[in-house]
PDB file of N, CA and C in Angstrom:
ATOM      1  N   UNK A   1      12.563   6.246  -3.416  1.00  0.00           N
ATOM      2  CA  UNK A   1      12.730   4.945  -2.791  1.00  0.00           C
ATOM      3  C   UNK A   1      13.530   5.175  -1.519  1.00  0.00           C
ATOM      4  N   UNK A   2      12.982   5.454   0.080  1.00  0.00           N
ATOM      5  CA  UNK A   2      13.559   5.130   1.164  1.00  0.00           C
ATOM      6  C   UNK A   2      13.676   3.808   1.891  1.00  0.00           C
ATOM      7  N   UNK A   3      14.437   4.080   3.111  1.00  0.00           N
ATOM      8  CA  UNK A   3      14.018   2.768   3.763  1.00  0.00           C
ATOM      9  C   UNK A   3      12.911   2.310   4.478  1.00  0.00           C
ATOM     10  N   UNK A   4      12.203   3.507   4.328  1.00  0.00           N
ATOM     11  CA  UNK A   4      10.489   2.640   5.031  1.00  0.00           C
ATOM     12  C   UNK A   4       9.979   1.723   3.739  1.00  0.00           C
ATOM     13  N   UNK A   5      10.115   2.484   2.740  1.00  0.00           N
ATOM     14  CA  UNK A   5       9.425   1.703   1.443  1.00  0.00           C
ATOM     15  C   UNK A   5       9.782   0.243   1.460  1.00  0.00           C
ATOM     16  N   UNK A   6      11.179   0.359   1.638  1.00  0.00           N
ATOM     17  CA  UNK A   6      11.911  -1.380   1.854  1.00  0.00           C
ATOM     18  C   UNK A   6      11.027  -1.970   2.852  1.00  0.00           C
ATOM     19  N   UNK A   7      11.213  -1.250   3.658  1.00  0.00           N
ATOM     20  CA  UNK A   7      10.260  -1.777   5.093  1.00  0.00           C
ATOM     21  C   UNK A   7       8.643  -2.556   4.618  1.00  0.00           C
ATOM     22  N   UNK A   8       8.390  -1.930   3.569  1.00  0.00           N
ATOM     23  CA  UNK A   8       7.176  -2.011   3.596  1.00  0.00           C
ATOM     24  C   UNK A   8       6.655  -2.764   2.763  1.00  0.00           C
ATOM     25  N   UNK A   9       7.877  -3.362   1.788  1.00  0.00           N
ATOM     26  CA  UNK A   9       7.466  -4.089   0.483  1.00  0.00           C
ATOM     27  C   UNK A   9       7.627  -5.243   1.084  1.00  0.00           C
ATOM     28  N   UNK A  10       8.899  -5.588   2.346  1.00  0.00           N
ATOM     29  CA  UNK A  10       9.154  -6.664   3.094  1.00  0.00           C
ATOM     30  C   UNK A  10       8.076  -7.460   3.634  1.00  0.00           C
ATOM     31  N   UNK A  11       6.940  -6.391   4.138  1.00  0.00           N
ATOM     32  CA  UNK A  11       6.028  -6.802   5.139  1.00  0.00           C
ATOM     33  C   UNK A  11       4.911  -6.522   3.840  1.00  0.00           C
ATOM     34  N   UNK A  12       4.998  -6.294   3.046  1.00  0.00           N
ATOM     35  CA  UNK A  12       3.527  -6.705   1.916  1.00  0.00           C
ATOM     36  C   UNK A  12       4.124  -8.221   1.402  1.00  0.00           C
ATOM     37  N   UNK A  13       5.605  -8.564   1.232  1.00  0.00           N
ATOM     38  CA  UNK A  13       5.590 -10.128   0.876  1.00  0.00           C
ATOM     39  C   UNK A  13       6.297 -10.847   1.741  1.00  0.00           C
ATOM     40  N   UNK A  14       6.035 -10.855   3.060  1.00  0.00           N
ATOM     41  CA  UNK A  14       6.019 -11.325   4.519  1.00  0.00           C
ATOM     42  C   UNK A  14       7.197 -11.999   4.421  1.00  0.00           C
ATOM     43  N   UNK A  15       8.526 -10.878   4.228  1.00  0.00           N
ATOM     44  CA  UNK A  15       9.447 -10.999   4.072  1.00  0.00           C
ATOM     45  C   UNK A  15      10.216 -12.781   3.267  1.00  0.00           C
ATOM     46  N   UNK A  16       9.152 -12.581   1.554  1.00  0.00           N
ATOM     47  CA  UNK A  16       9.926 -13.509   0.795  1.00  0.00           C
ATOM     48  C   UNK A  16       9.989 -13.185  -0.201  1.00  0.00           C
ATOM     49  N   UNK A  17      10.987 -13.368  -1.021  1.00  0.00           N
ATOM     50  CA  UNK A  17      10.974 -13.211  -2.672  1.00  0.00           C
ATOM     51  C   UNK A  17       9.496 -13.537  -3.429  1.00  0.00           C
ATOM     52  N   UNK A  18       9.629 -11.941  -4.128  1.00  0.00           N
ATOM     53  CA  UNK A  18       8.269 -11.808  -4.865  1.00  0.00           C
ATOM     54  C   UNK A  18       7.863 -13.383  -5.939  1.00  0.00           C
ATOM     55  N   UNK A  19       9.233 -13.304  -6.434  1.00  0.00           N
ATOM     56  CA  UNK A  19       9.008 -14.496  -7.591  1.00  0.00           C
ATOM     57  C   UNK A  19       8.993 -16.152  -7.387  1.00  0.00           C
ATOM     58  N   UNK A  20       9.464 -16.257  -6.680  1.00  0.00           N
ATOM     59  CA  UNK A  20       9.696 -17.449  -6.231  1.00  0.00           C
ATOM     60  C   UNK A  20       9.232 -17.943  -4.546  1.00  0.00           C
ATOM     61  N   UNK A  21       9.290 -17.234  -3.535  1.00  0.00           N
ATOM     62  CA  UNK A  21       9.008 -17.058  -2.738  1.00  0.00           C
ATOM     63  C   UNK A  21       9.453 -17.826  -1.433  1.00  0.00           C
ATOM     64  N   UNK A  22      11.139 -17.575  -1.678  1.00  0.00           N
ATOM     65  CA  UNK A  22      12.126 -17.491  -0.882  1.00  0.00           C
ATOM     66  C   UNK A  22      12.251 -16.789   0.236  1.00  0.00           C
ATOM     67  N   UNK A  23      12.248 -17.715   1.325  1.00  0.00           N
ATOM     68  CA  UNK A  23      12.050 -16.221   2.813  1.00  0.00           C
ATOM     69  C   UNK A  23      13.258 -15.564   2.319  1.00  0.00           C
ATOM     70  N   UNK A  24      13.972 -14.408   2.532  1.00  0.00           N
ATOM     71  CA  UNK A  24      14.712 -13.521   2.712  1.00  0.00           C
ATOM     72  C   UNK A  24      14.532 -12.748   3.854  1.00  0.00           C
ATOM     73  N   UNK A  25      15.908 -11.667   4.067  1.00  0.00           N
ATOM     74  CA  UNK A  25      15.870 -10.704   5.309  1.00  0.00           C
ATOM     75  C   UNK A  25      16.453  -9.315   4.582  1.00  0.00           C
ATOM     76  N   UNK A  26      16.826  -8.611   5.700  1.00  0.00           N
ATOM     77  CA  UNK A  26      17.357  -7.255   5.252  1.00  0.00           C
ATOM     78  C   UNK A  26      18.689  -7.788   4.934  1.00  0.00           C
ATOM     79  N   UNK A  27      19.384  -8.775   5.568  1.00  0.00           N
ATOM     80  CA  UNK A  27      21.280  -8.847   4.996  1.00  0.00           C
ATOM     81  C   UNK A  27      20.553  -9.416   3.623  1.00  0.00           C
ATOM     82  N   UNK A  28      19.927 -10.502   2.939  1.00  0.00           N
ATOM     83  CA  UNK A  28      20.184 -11.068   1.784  1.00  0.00           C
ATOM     84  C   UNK A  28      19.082 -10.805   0.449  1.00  0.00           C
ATOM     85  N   UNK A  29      18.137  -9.610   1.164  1.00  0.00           N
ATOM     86  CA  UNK A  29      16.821  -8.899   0.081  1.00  0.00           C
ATOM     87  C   UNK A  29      17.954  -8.060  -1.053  1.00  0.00           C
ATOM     88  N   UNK A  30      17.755  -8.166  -1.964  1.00  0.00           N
ATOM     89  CA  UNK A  30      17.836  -7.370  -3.309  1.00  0.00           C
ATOM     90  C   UNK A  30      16.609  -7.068  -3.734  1.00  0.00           C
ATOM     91  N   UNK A  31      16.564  -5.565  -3.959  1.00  0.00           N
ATOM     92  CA  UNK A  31      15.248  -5.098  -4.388  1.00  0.00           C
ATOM     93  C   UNK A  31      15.195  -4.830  -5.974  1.00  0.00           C
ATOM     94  N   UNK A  32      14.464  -5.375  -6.904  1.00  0.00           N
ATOM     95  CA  UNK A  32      13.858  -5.855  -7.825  1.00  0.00           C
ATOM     96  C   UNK A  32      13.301  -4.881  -8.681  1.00  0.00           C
ATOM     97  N   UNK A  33      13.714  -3.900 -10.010  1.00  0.00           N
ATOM     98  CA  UNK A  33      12.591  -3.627 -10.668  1.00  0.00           C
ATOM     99  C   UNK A  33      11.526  -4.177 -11.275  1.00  0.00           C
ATOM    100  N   UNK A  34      10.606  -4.096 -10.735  1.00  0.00           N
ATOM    101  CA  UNK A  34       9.112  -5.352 -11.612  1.00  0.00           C
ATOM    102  C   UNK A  34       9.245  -5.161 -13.300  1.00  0.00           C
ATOM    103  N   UNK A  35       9.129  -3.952 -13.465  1.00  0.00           N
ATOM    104  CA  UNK A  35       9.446  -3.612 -14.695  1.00  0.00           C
ATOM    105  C   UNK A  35      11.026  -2.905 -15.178  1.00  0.00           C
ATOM    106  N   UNK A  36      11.343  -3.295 -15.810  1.00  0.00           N
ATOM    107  CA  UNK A  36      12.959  -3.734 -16.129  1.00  0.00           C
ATOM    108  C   UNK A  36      13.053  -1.998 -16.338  1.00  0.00           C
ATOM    109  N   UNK A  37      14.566  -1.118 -15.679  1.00  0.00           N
ATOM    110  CA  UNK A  37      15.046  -0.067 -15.990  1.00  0.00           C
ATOM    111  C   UNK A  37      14.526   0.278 -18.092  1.00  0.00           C
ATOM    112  N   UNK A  38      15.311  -0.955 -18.196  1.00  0.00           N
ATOM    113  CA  UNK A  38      15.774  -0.976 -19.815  1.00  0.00           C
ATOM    114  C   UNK A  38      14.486  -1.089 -20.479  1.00  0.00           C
ATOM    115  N   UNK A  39      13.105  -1.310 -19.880  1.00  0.00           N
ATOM    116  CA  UNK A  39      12.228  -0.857 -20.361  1.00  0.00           C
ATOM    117  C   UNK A  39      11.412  -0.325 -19.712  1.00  0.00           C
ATOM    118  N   UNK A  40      11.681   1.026 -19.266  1.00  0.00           N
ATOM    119  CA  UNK A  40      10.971   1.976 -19.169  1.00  0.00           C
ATOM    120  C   UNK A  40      10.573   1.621 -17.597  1.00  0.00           C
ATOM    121  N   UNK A  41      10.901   0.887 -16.547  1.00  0.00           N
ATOM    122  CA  UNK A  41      10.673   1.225 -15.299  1.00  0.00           C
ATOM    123  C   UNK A  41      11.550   2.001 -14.619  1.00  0.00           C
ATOM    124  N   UNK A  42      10.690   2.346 -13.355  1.00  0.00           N
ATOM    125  CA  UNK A  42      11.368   3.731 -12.517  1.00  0.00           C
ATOM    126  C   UNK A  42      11.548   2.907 -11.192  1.00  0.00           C
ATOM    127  N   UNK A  43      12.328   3.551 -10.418  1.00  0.00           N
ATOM    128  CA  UNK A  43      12.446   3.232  -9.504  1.00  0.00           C
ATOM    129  C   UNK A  43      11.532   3.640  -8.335  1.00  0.00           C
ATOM    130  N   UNK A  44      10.837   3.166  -8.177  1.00  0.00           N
ATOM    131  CA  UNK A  44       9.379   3.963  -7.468  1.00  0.00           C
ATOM    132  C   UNK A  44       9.393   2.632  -6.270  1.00  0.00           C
ATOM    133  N   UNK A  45       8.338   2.646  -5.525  1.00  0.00           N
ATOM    134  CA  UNK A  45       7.400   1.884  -4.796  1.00  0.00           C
ATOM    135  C   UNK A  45       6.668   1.136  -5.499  1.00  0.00           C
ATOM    136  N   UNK A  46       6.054   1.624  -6.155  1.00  0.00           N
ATOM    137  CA  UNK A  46       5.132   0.811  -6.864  1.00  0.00           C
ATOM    138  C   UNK A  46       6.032  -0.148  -8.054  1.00  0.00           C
ATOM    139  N   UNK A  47       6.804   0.316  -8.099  1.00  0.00           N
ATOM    140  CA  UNK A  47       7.536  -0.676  -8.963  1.00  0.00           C
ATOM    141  C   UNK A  47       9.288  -1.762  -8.486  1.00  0.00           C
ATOM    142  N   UNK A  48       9.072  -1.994  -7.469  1.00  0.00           N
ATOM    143  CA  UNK A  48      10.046  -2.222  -6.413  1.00  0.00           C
ATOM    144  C   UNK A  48       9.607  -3.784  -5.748  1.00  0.00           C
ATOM    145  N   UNK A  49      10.676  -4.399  -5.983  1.00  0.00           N
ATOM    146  CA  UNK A  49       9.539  -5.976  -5.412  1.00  0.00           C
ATOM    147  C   UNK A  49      10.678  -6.450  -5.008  1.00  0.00           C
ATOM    148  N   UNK A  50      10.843  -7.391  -3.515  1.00  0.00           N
ATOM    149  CA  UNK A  50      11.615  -7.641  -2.847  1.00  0.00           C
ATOM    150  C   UNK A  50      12.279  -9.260  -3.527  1.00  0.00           C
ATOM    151  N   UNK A  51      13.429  -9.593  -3.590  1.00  0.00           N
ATOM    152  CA  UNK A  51      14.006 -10.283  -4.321  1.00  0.00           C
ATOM    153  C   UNK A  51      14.905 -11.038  -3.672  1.00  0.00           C
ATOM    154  N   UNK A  52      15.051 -12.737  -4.127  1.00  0.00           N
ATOM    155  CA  UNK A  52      16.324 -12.905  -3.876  1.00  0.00           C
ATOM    156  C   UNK A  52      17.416 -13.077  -4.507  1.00  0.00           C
ATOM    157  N   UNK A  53      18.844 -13.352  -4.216  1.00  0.00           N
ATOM    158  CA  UNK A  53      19.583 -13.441  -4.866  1.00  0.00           C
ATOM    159  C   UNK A  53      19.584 -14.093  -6.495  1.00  0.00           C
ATOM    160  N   UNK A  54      19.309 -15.447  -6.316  1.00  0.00           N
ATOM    161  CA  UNK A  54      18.610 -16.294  -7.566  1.00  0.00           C
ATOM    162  C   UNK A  54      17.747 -15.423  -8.366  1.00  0.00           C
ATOM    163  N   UNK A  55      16.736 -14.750  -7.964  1.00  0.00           N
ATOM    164  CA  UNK A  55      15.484 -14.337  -9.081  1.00  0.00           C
ATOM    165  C   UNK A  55      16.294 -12.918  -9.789  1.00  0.00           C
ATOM    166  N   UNK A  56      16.836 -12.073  -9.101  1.00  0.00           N
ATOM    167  CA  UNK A  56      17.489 -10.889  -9.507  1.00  0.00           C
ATOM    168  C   UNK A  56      18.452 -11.094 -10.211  1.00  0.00           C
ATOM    169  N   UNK A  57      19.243 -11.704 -10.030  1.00  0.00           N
ATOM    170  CA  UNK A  57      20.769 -11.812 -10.743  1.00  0.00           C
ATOM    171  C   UNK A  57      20.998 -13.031 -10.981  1.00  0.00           C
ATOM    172  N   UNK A  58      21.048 -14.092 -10.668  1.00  0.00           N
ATOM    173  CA  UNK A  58      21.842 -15.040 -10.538  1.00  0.00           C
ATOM    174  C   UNK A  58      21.245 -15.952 -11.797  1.00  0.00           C
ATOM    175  N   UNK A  59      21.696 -17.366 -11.768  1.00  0.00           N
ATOM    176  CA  UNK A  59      21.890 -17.414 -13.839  1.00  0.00           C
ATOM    177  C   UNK A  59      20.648 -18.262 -13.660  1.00  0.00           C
ATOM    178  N   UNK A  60      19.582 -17.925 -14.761  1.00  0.00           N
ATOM    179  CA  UNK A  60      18.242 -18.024 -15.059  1.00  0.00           C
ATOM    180  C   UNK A  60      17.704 -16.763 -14.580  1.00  0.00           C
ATOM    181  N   UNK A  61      18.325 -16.006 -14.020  1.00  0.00           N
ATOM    182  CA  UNK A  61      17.495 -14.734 -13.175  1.00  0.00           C
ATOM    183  C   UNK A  61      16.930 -13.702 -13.936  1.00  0.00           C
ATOM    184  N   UNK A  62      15.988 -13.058 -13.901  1.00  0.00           N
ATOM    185  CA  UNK A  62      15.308 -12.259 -14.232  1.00  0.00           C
ATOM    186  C   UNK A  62      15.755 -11.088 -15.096  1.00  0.00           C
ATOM    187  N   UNK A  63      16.697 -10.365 -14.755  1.00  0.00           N
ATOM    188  CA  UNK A  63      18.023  -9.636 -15.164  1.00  0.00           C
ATOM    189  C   UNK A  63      17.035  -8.543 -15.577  1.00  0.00           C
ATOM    190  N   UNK A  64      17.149  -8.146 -17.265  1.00  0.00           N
ATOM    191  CA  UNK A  64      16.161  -6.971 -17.514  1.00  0.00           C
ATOM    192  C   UNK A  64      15.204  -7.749 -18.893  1.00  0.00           C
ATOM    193  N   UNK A  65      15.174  -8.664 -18.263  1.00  0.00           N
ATOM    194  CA  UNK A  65      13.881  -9.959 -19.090  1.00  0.00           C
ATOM    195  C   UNK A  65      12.447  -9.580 -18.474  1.00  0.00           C
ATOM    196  N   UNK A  66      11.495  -9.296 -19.842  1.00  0.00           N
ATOM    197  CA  UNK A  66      10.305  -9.220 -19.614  1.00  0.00           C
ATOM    198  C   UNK A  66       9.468  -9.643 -18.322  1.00  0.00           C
ATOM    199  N   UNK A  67       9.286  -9.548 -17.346  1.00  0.00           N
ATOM    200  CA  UNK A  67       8.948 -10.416 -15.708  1.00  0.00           C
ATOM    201  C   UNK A  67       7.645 -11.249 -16.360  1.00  0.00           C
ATOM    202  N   UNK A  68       6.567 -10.750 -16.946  1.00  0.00           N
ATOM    203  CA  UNK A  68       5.516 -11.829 -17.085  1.00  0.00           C
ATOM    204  C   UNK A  68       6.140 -12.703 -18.114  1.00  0.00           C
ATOM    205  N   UNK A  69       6.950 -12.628 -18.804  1.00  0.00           N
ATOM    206  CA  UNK A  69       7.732 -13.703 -19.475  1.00  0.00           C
ATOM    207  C   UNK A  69       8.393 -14.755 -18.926  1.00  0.00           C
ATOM    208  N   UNK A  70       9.558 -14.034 -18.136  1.00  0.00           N
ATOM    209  CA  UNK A  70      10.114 -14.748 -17.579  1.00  0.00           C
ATOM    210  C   UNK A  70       9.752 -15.702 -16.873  1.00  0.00           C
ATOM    211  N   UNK A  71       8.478 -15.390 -15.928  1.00  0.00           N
ATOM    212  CA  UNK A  71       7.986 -16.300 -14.803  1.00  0.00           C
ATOM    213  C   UNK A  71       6.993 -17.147 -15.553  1.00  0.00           C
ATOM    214  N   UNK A  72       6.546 -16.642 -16.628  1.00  0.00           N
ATOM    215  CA  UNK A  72       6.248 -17.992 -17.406  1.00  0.00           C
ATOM    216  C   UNK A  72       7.373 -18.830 -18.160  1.00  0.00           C
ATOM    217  N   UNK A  73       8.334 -18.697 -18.239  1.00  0.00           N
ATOM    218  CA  UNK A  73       9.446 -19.305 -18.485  1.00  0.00           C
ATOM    219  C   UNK A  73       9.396 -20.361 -17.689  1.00  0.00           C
ATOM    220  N   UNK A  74       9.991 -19.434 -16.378  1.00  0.00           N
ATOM    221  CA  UNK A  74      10.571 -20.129 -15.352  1.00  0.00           C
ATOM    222  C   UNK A  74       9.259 -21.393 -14.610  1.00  0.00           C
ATOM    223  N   UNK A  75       8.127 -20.712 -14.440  1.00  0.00           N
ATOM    224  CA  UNK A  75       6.865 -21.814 -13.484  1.00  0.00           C
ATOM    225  C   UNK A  75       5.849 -22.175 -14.742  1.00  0.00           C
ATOM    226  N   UNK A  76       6.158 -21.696 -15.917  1.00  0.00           N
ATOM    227  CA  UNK A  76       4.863 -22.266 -16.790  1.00  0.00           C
ATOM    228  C   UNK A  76       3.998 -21.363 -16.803  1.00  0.00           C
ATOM    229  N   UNK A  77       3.369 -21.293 -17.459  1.00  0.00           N
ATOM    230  CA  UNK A  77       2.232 -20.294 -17.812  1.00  0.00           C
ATOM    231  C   UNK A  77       0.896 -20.344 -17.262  1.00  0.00           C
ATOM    232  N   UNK A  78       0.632 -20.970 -16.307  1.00  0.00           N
ATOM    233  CA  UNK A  78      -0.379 -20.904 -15.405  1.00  0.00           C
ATOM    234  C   UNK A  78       0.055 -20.066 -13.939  1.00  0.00           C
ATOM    235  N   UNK A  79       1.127 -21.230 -13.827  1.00  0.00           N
ATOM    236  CA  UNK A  79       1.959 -20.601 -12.334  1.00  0.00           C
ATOM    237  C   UNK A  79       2.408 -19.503 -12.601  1.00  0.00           C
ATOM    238  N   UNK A  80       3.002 -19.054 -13.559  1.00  0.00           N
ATOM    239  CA  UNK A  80       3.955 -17.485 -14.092  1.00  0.00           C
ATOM    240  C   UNK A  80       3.041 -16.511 -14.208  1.00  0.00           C
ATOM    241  N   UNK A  81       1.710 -16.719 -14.382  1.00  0.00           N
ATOM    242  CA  UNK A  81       0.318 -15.649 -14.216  1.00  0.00           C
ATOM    243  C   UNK A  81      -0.104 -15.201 -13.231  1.00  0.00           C
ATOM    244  N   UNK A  82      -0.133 -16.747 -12.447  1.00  0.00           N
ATOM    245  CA  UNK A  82      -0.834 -16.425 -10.860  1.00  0.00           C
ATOM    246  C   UNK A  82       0.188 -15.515 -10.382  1.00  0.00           C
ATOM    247  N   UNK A  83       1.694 -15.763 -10.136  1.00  0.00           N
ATOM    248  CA  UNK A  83       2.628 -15.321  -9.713  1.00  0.00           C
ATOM    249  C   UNK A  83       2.480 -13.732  -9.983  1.00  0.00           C
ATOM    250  N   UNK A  84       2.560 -13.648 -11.337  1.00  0.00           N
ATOM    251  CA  UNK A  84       2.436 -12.136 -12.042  1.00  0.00           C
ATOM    252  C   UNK A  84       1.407 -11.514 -11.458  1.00  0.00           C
ATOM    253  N   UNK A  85      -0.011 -11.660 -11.635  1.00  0.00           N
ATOM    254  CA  UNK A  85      -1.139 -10.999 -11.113  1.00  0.00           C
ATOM    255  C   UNK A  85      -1.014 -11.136  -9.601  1.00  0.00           C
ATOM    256  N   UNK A  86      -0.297 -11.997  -8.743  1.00  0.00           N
ATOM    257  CA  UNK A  86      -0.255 -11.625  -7.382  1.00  0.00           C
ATOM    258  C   UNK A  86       0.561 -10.259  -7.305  1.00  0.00           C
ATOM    259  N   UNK A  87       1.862 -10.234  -7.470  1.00  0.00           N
ATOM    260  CA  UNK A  87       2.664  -9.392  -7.858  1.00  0.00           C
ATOM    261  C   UNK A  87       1.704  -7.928  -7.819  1.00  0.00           C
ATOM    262  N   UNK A  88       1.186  -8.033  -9.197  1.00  0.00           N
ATOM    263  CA  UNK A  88       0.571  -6.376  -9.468  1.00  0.00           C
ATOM    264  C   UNK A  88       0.047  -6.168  -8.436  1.00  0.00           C
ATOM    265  N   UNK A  89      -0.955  -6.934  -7.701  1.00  0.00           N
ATOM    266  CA  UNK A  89      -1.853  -6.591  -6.840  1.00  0.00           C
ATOM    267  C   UNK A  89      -1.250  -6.311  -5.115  1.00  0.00           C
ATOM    268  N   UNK A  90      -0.053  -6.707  -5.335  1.00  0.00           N
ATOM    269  CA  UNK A  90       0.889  -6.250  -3.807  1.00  0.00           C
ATOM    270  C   UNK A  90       1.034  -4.830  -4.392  1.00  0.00           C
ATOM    271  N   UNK A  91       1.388  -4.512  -5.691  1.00  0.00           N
ATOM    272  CA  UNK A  91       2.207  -3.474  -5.847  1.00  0.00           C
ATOM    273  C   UNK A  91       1.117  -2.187  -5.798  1.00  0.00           C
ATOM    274  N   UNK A  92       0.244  -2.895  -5.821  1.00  0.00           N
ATOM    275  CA  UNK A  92      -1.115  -1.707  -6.263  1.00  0.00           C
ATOM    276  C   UNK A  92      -1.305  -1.471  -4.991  1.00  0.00           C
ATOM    277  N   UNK A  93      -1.656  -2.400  -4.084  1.00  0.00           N
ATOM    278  CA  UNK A  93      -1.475  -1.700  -2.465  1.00  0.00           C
ATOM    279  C   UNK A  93      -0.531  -0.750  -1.962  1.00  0.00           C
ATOM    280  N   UNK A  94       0.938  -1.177  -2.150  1.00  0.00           N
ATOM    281  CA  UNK A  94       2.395  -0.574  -2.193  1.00  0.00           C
ATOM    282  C   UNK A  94       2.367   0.882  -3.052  1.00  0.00           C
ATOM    283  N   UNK A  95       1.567   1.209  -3.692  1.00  0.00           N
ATOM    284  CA  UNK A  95       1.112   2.504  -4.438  1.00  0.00           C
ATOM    285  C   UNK A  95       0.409   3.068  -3.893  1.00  0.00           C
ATOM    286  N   UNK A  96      -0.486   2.540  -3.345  1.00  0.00           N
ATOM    287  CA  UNK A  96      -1.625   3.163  -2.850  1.00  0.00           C
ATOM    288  C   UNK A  96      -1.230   3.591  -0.778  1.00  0.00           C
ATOM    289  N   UNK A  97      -0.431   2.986  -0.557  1.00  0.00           N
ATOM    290  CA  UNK A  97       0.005   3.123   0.921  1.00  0.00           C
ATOM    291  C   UNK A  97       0.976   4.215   0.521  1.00  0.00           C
ATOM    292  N   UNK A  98       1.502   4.550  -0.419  1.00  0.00           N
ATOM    293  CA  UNK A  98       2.771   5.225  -0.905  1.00  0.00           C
ATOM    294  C   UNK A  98       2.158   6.835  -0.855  1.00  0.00           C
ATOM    295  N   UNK A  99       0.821   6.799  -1.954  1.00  0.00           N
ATOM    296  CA  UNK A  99      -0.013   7.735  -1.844  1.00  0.00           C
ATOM    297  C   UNK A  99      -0.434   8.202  -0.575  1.00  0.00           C
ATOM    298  N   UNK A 100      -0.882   7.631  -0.181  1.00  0.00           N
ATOM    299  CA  UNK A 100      -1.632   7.775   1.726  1.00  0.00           C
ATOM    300  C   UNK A 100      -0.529   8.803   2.062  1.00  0.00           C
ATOM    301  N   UNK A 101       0.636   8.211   2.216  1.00  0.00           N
ATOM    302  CA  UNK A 101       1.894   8.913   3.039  1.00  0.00           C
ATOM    303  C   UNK A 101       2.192   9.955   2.488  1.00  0.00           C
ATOM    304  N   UNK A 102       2.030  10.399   1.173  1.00  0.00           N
ATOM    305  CA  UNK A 102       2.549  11.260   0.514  1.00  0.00           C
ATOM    306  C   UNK A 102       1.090  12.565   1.252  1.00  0.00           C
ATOM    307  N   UNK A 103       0.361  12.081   0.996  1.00  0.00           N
ATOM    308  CA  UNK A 103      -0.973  13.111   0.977  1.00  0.00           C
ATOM    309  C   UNK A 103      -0.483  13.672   2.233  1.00  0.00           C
ATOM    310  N   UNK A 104      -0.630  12.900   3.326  1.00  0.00           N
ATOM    311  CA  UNK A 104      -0.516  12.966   4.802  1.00  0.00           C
ATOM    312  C   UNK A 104       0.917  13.981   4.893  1.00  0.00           C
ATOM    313  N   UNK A 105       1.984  14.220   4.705  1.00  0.00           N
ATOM    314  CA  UNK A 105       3.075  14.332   4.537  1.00  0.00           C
ATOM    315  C   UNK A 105       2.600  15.990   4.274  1.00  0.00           C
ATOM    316  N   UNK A 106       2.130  16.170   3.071  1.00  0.00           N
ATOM    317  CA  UNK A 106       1.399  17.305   2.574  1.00  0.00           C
ATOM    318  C   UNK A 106       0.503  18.129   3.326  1.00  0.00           C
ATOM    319  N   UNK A 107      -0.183  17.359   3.630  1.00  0.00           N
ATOM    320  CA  UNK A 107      -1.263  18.039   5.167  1.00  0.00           C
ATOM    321  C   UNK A 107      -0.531  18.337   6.137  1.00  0.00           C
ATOM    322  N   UNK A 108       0.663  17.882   6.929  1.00  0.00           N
ATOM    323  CA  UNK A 108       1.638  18.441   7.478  1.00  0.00           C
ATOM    324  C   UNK A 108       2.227  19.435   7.152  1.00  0.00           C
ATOM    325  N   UNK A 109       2.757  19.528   5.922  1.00  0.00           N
ATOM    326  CA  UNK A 109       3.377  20.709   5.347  1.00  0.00           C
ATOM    327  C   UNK A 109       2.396  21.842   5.402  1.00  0.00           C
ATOM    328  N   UNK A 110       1.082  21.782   5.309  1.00  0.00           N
ATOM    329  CA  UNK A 110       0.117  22.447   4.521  1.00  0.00           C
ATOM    330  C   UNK A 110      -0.248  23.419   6.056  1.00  0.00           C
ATOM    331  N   UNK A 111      -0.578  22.474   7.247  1.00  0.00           N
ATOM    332  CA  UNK A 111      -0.865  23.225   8.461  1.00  0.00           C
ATOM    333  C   UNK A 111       0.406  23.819   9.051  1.00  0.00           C
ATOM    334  N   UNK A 112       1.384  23.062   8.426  1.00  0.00           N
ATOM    335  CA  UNK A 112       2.935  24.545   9.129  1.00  0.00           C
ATOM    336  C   UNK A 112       2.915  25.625   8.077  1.00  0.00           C
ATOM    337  N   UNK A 113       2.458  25.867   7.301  1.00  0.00           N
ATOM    338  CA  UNK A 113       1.952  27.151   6.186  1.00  0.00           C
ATOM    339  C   UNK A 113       0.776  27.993   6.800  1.00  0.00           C
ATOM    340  N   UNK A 114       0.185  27.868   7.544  1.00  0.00           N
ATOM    341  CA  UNK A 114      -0.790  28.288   8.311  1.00  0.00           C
ATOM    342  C   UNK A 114      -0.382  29.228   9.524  1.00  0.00           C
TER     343      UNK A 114
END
């Protein structure tokens, strides 16, 4: 997890909270495990979702509560789906741009071995 990645999760949710969808900036983004440490998420890109204060921490907040739970908690179970399946599908881009860079990165390395 660098700071382009931040950079980049900002500008996949056009700089607002994944869950709720609170503009935020770089002073007031908290970045988000989608899937909770305490169960089994990593700190990756792909699992990294830009946050605000309220959805991350603050009381009703997300904390290390199930996320497709929670946001059906929190918006109901229609809205807490849409929300959720938007979610995956930023993150699946955010994986897949992650990949790109990594490959590319490698092909660099690969022609200074040459």
């Amino acid at each position: 997890w660098e700071p382009d990645d931040e950079v980049r999760a900002m500008k996949a949710y056009e700089n607002r909270c994944a869950y709720c969808g609170t503009k935020i900036n770089s002073r007031t983004v908290e970045f988000d495990h989608f899937f909770p440490i305490s169960k089994g998420g990593k700190t990756l890109p792909s699992n990294m979702v830009p946050s605000c204060v309220e959805c991350n921490r603050g009381v009703g907040g997300k904390k290390a509560k199930d996320t497709f739970e929670w946001l059906c908690k929190k918006y109901g179970n229609d809205i807490g789906q849409a929300i959720y399946e938007g979610i995956c599908e930023k993150q699946n881009w955010i994986a897949l741009e992650t990949k790109k860079r990594v490959q590319e990165a490698l092909e660099v390395i690969g022609d200074e071995d040459v």
